[in-house]
Protein backbone atom coordinates (compact mmCIF):
# COMPACT_ATOMS: atom_id res chain seq x y z
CA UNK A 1 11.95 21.17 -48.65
CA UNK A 2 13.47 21.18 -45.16
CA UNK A 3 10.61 21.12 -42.87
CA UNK A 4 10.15 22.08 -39.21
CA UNK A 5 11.72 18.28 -37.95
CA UNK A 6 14.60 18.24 -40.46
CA UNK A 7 18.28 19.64 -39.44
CA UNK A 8 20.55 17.55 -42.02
CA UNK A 9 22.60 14.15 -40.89
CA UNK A 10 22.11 15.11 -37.06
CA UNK A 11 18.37 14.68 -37.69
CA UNK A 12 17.62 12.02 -40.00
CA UNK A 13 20.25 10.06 -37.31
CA UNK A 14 18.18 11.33 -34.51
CA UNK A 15 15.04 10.25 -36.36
CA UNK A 16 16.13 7.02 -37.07
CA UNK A 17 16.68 6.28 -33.25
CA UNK A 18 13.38 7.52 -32.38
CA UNK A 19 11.86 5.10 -35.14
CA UNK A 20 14.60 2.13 -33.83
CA UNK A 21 13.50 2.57 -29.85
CA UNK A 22 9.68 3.01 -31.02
CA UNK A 23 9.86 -0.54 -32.59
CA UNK A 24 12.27 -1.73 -29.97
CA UNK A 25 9.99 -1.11 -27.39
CA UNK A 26 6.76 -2.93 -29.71
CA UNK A 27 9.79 -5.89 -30.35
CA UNK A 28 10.31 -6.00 -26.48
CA UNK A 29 6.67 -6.30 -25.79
CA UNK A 30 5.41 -8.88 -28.52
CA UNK A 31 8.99 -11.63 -27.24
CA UNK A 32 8.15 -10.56 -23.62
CA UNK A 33 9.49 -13.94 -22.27
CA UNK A 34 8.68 -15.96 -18.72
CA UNK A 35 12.07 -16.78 -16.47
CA UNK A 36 10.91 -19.44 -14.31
CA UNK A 37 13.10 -20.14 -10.83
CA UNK A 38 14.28 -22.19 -9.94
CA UNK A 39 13.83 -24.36 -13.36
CA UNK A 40 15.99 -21.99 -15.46
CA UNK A 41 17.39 -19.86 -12.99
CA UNK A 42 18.68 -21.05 -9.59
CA UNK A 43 17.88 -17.64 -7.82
CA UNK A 44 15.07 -14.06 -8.29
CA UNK A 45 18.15 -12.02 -8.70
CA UNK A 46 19.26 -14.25 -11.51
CA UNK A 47 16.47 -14.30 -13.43
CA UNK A 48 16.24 -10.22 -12.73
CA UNK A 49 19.74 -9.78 -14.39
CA UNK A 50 18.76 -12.06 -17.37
CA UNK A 51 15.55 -9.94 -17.79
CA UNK A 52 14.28 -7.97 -20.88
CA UNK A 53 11.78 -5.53 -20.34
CA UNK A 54 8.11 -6.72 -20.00
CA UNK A 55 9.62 -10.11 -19.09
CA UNK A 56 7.59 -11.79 -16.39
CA UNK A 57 9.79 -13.89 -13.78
CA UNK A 58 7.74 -16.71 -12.22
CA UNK A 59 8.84 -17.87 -9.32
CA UNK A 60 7.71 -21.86 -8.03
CA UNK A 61 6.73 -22.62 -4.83
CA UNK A 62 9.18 -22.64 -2.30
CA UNK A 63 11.66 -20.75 0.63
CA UNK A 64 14.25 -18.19 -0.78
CA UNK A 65 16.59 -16.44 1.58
CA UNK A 66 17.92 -12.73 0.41
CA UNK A 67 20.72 -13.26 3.18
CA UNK A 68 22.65 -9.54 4.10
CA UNK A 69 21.66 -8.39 0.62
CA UNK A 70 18.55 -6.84 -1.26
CA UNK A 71 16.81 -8.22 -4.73
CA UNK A 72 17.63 -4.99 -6.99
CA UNK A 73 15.27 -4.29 -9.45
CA UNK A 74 16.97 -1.87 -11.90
CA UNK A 75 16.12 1.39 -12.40
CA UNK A 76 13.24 2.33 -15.16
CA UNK A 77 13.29 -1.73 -15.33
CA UNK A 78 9.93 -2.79 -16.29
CA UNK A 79 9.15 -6.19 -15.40
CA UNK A 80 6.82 -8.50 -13.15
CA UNK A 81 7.82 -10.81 -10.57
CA UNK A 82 5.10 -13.23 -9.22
CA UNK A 83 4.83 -16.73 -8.18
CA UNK A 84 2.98 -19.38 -9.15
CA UNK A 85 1.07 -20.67 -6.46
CA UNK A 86 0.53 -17.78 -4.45
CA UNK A 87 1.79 -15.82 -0.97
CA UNK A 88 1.56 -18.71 1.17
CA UNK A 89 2.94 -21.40 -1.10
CA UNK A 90 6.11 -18.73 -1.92
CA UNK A 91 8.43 -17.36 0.75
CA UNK A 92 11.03 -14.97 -0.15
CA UNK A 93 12.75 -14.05 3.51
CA UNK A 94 15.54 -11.59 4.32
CA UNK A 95 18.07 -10.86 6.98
CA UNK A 96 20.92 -8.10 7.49
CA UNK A 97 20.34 -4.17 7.43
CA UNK A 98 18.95 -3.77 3.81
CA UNK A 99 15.51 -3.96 2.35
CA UNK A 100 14.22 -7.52 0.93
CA UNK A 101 13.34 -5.92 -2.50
CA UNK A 102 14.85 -2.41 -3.67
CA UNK A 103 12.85 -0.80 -6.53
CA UNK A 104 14.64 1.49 -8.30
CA UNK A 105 14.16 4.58 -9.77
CA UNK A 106 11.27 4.89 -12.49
CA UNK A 107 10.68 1.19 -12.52
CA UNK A 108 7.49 0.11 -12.62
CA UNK A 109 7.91 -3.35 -11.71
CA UNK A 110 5.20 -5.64 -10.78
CA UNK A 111 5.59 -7.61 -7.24
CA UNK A 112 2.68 -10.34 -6.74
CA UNK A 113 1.93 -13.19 -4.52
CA UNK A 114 5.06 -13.60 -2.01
CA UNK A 115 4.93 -13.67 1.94
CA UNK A 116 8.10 -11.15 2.70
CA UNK A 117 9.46 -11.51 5.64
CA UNK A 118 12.90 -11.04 7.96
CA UNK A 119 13.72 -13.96 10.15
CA UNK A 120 16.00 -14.62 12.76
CA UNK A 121 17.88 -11.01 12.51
CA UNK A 122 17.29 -7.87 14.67
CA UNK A 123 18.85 -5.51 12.38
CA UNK A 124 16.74 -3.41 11.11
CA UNK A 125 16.72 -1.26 7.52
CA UNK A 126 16.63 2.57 7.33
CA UNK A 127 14.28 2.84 4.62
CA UNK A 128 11.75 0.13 4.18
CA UNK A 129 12.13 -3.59 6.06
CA UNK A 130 10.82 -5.30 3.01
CA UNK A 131 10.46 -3.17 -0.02
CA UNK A 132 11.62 0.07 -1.06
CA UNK A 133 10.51 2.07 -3.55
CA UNK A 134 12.86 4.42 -4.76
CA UNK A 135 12.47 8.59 -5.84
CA UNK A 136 10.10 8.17 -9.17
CA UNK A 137 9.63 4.54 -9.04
CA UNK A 138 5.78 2.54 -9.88
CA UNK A 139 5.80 -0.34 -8.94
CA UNK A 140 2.32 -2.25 -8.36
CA UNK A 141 3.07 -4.31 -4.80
CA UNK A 142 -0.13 -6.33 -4.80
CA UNK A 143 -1.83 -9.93 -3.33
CA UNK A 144 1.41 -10.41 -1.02
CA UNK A 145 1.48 -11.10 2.96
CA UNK A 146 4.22 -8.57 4.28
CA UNK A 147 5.13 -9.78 7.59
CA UNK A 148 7.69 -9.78 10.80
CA UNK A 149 9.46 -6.74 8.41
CA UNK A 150 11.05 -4.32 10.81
CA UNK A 151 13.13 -0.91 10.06
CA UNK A 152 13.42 2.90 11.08
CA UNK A 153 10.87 4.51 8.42
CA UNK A 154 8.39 1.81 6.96
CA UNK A 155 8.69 -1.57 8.71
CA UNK A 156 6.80 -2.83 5.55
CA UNK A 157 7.46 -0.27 3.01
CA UNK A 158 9.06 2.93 2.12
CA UNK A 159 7.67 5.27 -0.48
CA UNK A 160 9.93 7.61 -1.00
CA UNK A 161 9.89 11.23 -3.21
CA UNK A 162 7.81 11.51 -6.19
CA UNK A 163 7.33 7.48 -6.37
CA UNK A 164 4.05 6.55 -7.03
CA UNK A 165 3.18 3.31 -6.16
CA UNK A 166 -0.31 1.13 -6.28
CA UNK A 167 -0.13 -1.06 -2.75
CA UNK A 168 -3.34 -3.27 -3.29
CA UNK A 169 -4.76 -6.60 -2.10
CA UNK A 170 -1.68 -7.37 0.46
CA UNK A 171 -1.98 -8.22 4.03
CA UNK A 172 0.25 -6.00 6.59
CA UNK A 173 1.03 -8.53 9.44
CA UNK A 174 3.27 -7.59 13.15
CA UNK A 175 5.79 -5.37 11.07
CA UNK A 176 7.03 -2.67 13.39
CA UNK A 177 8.80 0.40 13.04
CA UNK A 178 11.26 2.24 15.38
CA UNK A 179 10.11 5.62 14.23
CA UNK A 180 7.11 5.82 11.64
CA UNK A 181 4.89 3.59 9.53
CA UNK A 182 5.14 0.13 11.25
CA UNK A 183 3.88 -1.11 7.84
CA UNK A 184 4.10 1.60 5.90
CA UNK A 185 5.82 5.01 5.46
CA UNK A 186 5.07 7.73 2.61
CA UNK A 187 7.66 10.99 2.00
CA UNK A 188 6.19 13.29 -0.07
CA UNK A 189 4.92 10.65 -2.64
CA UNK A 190 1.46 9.61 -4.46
CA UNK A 191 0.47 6.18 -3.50
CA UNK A 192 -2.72 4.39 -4.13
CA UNK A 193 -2.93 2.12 -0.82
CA UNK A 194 -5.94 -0.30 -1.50
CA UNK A 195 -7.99 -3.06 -0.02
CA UNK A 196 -4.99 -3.68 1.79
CA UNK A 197 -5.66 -5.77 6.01
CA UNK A 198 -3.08 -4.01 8.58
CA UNK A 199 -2.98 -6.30 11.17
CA UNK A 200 -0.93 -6.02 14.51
CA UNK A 201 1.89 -3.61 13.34
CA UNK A 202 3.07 -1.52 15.47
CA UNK A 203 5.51 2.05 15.47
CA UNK A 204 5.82 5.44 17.53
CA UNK A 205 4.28 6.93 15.04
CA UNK A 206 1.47 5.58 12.94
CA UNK A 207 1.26 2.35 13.86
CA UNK A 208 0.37 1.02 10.22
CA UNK A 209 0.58 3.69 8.20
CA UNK A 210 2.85 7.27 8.13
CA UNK A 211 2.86 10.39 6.08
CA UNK A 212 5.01 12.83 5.42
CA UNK A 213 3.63 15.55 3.64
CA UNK A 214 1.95 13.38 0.72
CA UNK A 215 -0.75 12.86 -1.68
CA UNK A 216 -1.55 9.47 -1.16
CA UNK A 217 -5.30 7.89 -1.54
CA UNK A 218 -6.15 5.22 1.29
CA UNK A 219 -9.15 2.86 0.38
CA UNK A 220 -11.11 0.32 1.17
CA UNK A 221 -8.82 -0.68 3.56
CA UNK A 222 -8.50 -2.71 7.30
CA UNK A 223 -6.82 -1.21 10.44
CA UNK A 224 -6.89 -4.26 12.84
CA UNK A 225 -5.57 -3.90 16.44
CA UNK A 226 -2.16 -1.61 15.60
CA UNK A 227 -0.41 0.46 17.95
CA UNK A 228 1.28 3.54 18.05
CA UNK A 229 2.14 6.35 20.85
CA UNK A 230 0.81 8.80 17.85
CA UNK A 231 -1.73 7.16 15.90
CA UNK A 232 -2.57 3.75 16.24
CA UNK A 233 -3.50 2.92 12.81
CA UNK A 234 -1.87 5.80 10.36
CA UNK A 235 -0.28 9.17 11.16
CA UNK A 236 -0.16 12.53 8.78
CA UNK A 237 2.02 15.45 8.91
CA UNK A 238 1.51 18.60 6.62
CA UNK A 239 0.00 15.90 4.20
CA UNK A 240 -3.27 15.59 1.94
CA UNK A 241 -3.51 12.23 2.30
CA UNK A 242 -7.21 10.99 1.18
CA UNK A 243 -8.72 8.30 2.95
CA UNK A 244 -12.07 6.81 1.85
CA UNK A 245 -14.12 3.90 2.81
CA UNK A 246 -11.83 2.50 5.53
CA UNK A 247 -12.47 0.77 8.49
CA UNK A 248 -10.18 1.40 11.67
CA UNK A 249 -11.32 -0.79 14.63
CA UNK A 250 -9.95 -2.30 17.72
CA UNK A 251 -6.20 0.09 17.31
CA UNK A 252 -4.37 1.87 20.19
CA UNK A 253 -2.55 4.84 20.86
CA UNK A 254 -1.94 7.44 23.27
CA UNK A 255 -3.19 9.99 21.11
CA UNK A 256 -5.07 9.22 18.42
CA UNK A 257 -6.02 5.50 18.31
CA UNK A 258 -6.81 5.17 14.68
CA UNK A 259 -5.81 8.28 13.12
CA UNK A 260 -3.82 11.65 14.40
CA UNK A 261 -2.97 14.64 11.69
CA UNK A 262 -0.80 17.26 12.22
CA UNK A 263 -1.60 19.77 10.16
CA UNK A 264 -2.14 19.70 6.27
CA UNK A 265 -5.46 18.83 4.47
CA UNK A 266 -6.47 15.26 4.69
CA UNK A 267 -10.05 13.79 3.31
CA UNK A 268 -11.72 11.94 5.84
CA UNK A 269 -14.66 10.24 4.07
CA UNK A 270 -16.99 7.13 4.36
CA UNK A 271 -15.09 5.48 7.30
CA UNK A 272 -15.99 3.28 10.34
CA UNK A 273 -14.20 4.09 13.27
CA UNK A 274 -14.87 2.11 16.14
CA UNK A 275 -14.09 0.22 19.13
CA UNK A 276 -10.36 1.67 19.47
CA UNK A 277 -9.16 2.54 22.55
CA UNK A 278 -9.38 6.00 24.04
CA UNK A 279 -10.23 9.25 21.59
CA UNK A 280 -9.74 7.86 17.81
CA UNK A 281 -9.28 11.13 16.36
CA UNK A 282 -6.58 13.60 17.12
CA UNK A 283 -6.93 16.05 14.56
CA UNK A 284 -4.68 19.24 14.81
CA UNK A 285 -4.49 22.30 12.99
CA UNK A 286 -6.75 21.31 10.36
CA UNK A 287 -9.25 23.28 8.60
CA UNK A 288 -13.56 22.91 8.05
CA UNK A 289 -12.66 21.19 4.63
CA UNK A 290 -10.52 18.51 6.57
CA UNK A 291 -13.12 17.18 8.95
CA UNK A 292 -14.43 14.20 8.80
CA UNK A 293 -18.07 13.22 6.45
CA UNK A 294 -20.15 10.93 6.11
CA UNK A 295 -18.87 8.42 8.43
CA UNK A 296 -19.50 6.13 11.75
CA UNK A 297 -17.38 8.00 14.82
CA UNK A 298 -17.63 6.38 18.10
CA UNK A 299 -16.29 9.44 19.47
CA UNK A 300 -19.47 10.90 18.57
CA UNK A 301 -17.57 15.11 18.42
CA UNK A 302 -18.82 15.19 15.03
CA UNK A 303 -22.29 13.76 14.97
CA UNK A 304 -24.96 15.68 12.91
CA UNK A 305 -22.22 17.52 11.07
CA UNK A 306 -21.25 16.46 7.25
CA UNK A 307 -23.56 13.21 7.40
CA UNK A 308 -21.21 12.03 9.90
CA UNK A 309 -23.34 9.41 12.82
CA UNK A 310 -22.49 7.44 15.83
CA UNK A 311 -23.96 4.56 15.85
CA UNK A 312 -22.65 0.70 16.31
CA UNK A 313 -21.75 -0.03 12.97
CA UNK A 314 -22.99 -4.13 13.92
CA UNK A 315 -19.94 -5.80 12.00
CA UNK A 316 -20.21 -9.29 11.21
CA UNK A 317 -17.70 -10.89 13.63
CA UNK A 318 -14.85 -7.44 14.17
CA UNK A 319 -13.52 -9.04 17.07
CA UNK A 320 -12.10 -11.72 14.71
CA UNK A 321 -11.36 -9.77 11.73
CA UNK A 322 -14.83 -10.13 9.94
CA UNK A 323 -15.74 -6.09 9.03
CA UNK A 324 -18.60 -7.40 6.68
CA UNK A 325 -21.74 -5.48 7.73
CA UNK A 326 -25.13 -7.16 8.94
CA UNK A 327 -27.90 -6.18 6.53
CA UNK A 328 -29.11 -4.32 9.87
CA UNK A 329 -26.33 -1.91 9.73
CA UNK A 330 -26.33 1.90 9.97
CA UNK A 331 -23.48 2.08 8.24
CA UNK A 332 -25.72 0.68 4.69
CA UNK A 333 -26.33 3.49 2.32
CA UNK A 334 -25.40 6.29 4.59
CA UNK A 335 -22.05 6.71 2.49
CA UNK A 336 -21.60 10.29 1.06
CA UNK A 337 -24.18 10.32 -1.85
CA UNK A 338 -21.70 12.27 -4.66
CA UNK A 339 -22.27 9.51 -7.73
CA UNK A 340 -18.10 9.09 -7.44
CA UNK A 341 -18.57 7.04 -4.02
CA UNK A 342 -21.36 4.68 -4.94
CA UNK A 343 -20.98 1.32 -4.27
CA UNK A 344 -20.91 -1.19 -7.60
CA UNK A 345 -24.51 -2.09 -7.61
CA UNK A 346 -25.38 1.90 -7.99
CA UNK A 347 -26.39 2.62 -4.49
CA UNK A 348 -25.42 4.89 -1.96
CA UNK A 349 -22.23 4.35 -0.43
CA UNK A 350 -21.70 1.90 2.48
CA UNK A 351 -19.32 3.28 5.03
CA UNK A 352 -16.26 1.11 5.18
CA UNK A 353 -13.86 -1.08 3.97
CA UNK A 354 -16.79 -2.98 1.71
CA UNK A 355 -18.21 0.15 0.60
CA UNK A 356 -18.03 1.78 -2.19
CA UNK A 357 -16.90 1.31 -6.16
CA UNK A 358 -14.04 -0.15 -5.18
CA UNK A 359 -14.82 -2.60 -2.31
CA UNK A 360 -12.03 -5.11 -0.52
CA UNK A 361 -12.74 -8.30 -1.97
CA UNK A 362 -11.72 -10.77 0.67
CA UNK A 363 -8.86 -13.41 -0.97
CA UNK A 364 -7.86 -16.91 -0.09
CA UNK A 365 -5.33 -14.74 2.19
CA UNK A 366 -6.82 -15.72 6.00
CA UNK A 367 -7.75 -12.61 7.92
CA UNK A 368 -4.44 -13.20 10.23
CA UNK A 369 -2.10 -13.84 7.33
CA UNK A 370 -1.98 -17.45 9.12
């Protein structure tokens, strides 16, 4: 009997290349294979043209130069590229007016443990001086030191529409932009930007971070000494960018040292601010729902209101990069107390970047990216 997935020839051949790329993709998965460079392959790109999907490219110690030209990871090209003895053993540097790495669209590729970085060249990229992530893309960008990266949007990255990438673990060092997002730039995409340092970077707008009418989550993460005219540390437009258990301290801008919004509905939640210069926040046409809770303002506009205090938040050594809170802290256990937001030993939340149930873990990645 002809049943409700049966339509003669055309559907038993459709069926049988559902059944052939449902296996293909289980075949793909149990060969997976490793491409090492430069053993087997004397360049990245290389290895990336040889690849199968859910290959993993492993990349030995050393300098490579991506000279006037991009590494193009394909698009909906699944595959990880990582090296094998960390960011500050493996250099992968790039010159000329295009992006180091290009991710294309729907890939989900895996980028771990380089320093990126653009040397000797003053061009700058449009989109994104060291990686872009194209419309749909995944990628996970994680445990790399992006530095000296420079372009118009993004002098780190560019997230652009619909992509959805998970930034974690990295360290954001003197990239600069000529518009927005000295390290970072998000249009209209979902990111999950994580336990990530920012470090010294520097744009008009948003000196580490931009975004463009978003929906990006921002946690557990450093804003160290960036600079902006708007927004020292990040800048929203019309977005609903989340940020939780961040710390912004020692940043500088003309309006808005650590964070300005423009509009939109942003989640301000369980963050230090302190010790930037001038007024930190600059937040405009916002509603009650986007104010700030539950978090240390040295401003002090908001004390009393939504668990919000102002109060030295007596970090370790911040002057030198160390956030970590003396057990004397008012910042311990004054987190927002919602179950979602405790921190991993199931107390209240901390405020900050080591609060919470998702803390920054500090790596063998120096505080300066030195």
């Amino acid at each position: 009997m002809k049943g409700a997935f049966y339509s003669g020839k055309k559907g038993l051949a459709l069926g049988f290349w559902i059944l052939c790329l449902f296996l293909g993709s289980h075949v793909f998965d149990a060969d997976a294979r490793q491409l090492k460079v430069p053993a087997s392959y004397p360049t990245i790109q290389d290895a990336i043209r040889d690849s199968w999907q859910g290959d993993t490219i492993v990349v030995a110690p050393g300098r490579y130069s991506v000279a006037f030209d991009s590494l193009i990871i394909p698009k909906e090209w699944n595959i990880t590229i990582k090296s094998e003895a960390g960011a500050q053993e493996t250099v992968i540097s790039g010159r000329g007016n295009s992006p180091i790495i290009v991710v294309g669209e729907g890939s989900g590729a895996v980028i771990e443990g380089f320093t990126l970085v653009r040397e000797g060249d003053l061009k700058e990229t449009l989109k994104g001086g060291a990686i872009y992530c194209a419309p749909g893309s995944a990628p996970v960008i994680k445990a790399n030191i992006i530095r000296g990266n420079h372009a118009t949007f993004g002098g780190g990255i560019f997230c652009d529409v619909q992509s959805k990438p998970t930034i974690v673990d990295n360290v954001f060092l003197t990239n600069s932009a000529k518009v927005a997002g000295g390290a970072i730039f998000t249009d209209r995409a979902r990111a999950l930007i994580a336990r990530n340092r920012f470090h010294e970077n520097s744009a008009r707008v948003g000196g580490a971070l931009a975004s463009n009418r978003d929906s990006s989550q921002v946690s557990n993460n450093i804003f160290w000494k960036n600079r902006a005219v708007y927004g020292g540390a990040a800048a929203c437009d019309r977005a609903a960018t989340i940020f939780d258990n961040d710390t912004f301290a020692y940043n500088s801008a003309e309006k808005g040292s650590a964070i300005m919004v423009e509009k939109g509905s942003v989640r301000l939640t369980n963050l230090i601010v302190w010790y930037n210069e001038g007024v930190s926040l600059v937040l405009r046409g916002i509603g009650p729902a986007a104010r700030p809770a539950y978090c240390d303002l040295q401003d002090g506009v908001y004390k009393g209101i939504n668990g919000n205090i102002s109060a030295r938040p007596m970090f370790v050594d911040g002057e030198e990069g160390d956030f970590h809170l003396l057990p004397s802290s008012p910042c311990i256990n004054k987190g927002c107390p919602d179950p979602y937001y405790m921190d991993k030993d199931g107390s209240y939340n901390d405020m900050g970047a080591y609060g919470g149930p998702s803390p920054l873990v500090d790596s063998k990645i120096p505080y300066k990216g030195r």
